[in-house]
C-alpha atoms as a PDB file:
ATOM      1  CA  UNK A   1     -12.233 -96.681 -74.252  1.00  0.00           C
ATOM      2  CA  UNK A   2     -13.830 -99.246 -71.594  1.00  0.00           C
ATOM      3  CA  UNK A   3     -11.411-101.845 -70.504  1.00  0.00           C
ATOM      4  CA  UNK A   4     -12.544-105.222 -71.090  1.00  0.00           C
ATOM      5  CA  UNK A   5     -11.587-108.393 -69.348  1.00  0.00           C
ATOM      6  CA  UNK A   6     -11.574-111.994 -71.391  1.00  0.00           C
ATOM      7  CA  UNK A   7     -15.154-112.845 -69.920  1.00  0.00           C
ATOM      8  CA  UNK A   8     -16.537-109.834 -71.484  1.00  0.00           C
ATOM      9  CA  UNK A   9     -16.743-107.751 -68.066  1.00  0.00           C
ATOM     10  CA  UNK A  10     -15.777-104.150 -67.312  1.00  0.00           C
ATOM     11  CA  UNK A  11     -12.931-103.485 -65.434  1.00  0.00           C
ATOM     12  CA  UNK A  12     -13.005-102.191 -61.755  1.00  0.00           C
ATOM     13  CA  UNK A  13     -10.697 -99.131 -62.867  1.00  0.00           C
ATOM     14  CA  UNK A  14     -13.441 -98.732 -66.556  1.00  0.00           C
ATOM     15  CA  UNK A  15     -15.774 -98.698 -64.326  1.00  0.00           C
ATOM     16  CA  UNK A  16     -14.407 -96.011 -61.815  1.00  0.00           C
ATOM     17  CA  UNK A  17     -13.812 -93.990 -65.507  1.00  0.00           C
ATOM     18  CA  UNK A  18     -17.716 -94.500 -66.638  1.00  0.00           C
ATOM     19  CA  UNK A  19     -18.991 -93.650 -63.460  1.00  0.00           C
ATOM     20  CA  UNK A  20     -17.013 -90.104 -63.478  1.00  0.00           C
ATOM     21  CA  UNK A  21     -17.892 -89.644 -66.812  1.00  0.00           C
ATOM     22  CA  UNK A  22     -21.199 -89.994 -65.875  1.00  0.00           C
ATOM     23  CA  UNK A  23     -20.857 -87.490 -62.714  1.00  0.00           C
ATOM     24  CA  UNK A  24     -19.296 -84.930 -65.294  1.00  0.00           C
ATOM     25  CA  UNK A  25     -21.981 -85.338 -67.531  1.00  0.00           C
ATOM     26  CA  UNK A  26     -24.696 -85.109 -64.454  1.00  0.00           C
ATOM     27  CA  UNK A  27     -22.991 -81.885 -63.003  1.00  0.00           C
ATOM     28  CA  UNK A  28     -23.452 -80.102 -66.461  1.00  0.00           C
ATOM     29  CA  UNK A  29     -26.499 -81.103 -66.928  1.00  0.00           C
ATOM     30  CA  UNK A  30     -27.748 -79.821 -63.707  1.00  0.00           C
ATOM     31  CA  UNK A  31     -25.490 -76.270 -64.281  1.00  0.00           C
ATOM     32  CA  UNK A  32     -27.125 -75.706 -67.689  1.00  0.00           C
ATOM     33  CA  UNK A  33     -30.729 -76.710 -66.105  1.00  0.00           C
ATOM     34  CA  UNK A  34     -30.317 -74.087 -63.748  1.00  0.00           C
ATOM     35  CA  UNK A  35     -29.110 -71.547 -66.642  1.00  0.00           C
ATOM     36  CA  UNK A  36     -31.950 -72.298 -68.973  1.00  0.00           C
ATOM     37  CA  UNK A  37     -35.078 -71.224 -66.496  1.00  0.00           C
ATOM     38  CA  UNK A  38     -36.932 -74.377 -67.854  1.00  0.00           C
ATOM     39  CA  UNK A  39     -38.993 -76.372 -66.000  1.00  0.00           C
ATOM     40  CA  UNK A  40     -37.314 -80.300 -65.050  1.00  0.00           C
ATOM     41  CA  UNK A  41     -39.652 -81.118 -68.037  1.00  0.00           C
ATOM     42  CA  UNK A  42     -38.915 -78.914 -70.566  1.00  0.00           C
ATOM     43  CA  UNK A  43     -35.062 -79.151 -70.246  1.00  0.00           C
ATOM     44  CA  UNK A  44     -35.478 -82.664 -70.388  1.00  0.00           C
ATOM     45  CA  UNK A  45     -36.655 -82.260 -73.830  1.00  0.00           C
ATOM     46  CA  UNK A  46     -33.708 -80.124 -74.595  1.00  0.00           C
ATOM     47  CA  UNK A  47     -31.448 -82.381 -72.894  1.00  0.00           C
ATOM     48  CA  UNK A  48     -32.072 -85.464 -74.728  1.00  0.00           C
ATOM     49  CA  UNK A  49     -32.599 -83.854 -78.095  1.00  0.00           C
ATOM     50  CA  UNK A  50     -29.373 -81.822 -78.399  1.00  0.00           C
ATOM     51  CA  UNK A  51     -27.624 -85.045 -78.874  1.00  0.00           C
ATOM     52  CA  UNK A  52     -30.162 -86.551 -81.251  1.00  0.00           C
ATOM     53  CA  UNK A  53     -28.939 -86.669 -85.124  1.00  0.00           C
ATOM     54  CA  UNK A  54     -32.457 -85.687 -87.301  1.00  0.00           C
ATOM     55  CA  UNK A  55     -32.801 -82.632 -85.273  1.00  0.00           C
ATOM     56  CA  UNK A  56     -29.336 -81.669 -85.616  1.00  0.00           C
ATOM     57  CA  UNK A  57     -29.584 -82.257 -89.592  1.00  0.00           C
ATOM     58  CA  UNK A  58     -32.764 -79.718 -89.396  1.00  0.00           C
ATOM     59  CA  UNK A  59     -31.229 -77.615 -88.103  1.00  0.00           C
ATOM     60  CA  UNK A  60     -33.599 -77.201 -84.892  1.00  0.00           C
ATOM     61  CA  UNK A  61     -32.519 -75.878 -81.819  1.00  0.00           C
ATOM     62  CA  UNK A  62     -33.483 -78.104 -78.983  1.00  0.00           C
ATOM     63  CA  UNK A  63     -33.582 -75.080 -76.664  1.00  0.00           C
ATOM     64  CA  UNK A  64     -36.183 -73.416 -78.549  1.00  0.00           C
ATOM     65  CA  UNK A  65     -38.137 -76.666 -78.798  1.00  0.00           C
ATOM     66  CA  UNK A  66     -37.971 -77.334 -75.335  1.00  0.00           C
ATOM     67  CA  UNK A  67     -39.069 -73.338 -74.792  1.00  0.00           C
ATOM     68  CA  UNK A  68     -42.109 -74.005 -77.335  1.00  0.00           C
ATOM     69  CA  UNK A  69     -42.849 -77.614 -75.148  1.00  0.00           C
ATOM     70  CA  UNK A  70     -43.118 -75.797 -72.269  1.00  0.00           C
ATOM     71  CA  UNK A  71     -45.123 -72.683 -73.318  1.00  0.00           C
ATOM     72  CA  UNK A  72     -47.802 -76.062 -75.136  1.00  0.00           C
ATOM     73  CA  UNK A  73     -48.022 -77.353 -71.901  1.00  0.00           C
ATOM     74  CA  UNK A  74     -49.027 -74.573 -70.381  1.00  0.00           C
ATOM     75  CA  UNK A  75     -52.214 -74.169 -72.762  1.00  0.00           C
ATOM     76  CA  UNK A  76     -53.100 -77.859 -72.805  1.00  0.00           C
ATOM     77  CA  UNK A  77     -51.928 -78.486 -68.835  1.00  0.00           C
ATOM     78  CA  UNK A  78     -54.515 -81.680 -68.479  1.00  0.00           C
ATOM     79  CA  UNK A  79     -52.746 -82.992 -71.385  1.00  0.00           C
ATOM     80  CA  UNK A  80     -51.892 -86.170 -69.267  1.00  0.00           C
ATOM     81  CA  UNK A  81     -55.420 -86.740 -68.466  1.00  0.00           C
ATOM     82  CA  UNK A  82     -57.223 -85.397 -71.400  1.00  0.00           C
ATOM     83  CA  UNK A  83     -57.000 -87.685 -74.781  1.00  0.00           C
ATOM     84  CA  UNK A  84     -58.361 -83.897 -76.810  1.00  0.00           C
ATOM     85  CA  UNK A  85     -55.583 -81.916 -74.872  1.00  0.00           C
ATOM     86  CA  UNK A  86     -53.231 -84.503 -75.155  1.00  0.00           C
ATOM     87  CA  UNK A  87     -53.905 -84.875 -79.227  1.00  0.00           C
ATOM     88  CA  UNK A  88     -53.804 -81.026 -79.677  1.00  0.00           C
ATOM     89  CA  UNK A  89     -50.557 -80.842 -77.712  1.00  0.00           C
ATOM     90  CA  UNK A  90     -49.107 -83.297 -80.258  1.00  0.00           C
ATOM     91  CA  UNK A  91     -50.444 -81.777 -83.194  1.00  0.00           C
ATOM     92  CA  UNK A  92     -48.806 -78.296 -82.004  1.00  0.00           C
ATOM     93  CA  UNK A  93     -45.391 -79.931 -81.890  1.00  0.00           C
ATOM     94  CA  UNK A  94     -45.543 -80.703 -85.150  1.00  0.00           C
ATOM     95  CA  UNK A  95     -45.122 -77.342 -86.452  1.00  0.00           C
ATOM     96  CA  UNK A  96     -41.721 -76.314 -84.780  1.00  0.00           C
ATOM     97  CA  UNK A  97     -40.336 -80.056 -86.387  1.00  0.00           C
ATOM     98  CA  UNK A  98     -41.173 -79.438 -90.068  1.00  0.00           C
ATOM     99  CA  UNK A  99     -38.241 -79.551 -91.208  1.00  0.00           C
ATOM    100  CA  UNK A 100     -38.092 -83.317 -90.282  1.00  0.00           C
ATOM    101  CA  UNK A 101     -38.978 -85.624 -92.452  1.00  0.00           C
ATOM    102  CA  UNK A 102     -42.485 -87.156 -91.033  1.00  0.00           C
ATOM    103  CA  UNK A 103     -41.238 -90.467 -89.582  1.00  0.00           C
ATOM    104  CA  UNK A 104     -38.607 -88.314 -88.156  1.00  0.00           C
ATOM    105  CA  UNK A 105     -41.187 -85.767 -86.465  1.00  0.00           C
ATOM    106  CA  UNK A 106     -43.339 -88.703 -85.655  1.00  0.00           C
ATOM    107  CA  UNK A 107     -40.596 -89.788 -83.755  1.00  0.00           C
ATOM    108  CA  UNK A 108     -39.485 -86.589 -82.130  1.00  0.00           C
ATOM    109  CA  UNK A 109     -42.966 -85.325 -81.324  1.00  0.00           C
ATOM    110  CA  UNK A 110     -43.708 -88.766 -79.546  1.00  0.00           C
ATOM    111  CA  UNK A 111     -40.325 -88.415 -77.793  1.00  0.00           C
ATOM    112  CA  UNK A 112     -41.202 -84.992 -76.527  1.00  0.00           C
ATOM    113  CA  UNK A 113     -44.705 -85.970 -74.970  1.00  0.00           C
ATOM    114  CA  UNK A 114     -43.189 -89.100 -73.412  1.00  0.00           C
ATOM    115  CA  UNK A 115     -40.989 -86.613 -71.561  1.00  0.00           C
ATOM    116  CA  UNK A 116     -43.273 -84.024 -70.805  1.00  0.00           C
ATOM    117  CA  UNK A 117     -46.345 -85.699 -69.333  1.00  0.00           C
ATOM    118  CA  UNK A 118     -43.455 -88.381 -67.216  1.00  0.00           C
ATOM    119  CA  UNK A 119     -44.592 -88.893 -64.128  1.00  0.00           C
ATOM    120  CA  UNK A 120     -42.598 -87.753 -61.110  1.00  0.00           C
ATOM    121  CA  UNK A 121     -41.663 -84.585 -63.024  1.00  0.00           C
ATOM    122  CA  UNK A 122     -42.640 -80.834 -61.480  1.00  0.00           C
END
């Protein structure tokens, strides 16, 4: 629970907690990057989206997702420059997110490009 001072602030000491929370959170992140094999890109995607609720009600394993990212990226690798790559990229994550409703795997498939064309990535 952050501590919260009468002007609405976060205490020196909450802070110190959030901030090793955060490290925690950082150091397994990097320790399960390193055990998945994926590229910084693709365990992005599986990264963000093992938290996120739809997926989780369908049932979809962000691993796998990220794994099936990665291999799509690999067959449509100008995706970031090419509008026709870049449209059959998204249309092939569709098919791994059926089981979303289609706002939902609107959503998720939008996501999942946003993450792997990001600049600065490998």
């Amino acid at each position: 629970m952050t501590q919260v001072n009468c002007l609405g602030k976060t205490t020196g000491l909450a802070a110190m907690d959030q901030l090793a929370a955060l490290a925690a959170e950082k150091e397994a992140a990097m320790k399960a990057a390193r055990d998945s094999g994926l590229s910084a890109r693709a365990f992005a995607v599986a990264w963000v989206l093992r938290e996120d609720a739809a997926v989780k009600a369908a049932g979809i394993d962000p691993m796998t997702l990220a794994k099936d990212a990665e291999e799509l990226l690999g067959r449509f690798p100008n995706a970031s420059v090419n509008a026709d790559e870049q449209r059959r990229l998204r249309a092939s994550l569709y098919k791994p997110l059926l089981a979303l409703a289609q706002d939902e795997r609107a959503r998720v498939v939008d996501l999942v490009v946003r993450l792997l064309l990001a600049e600065g990535g490998e």
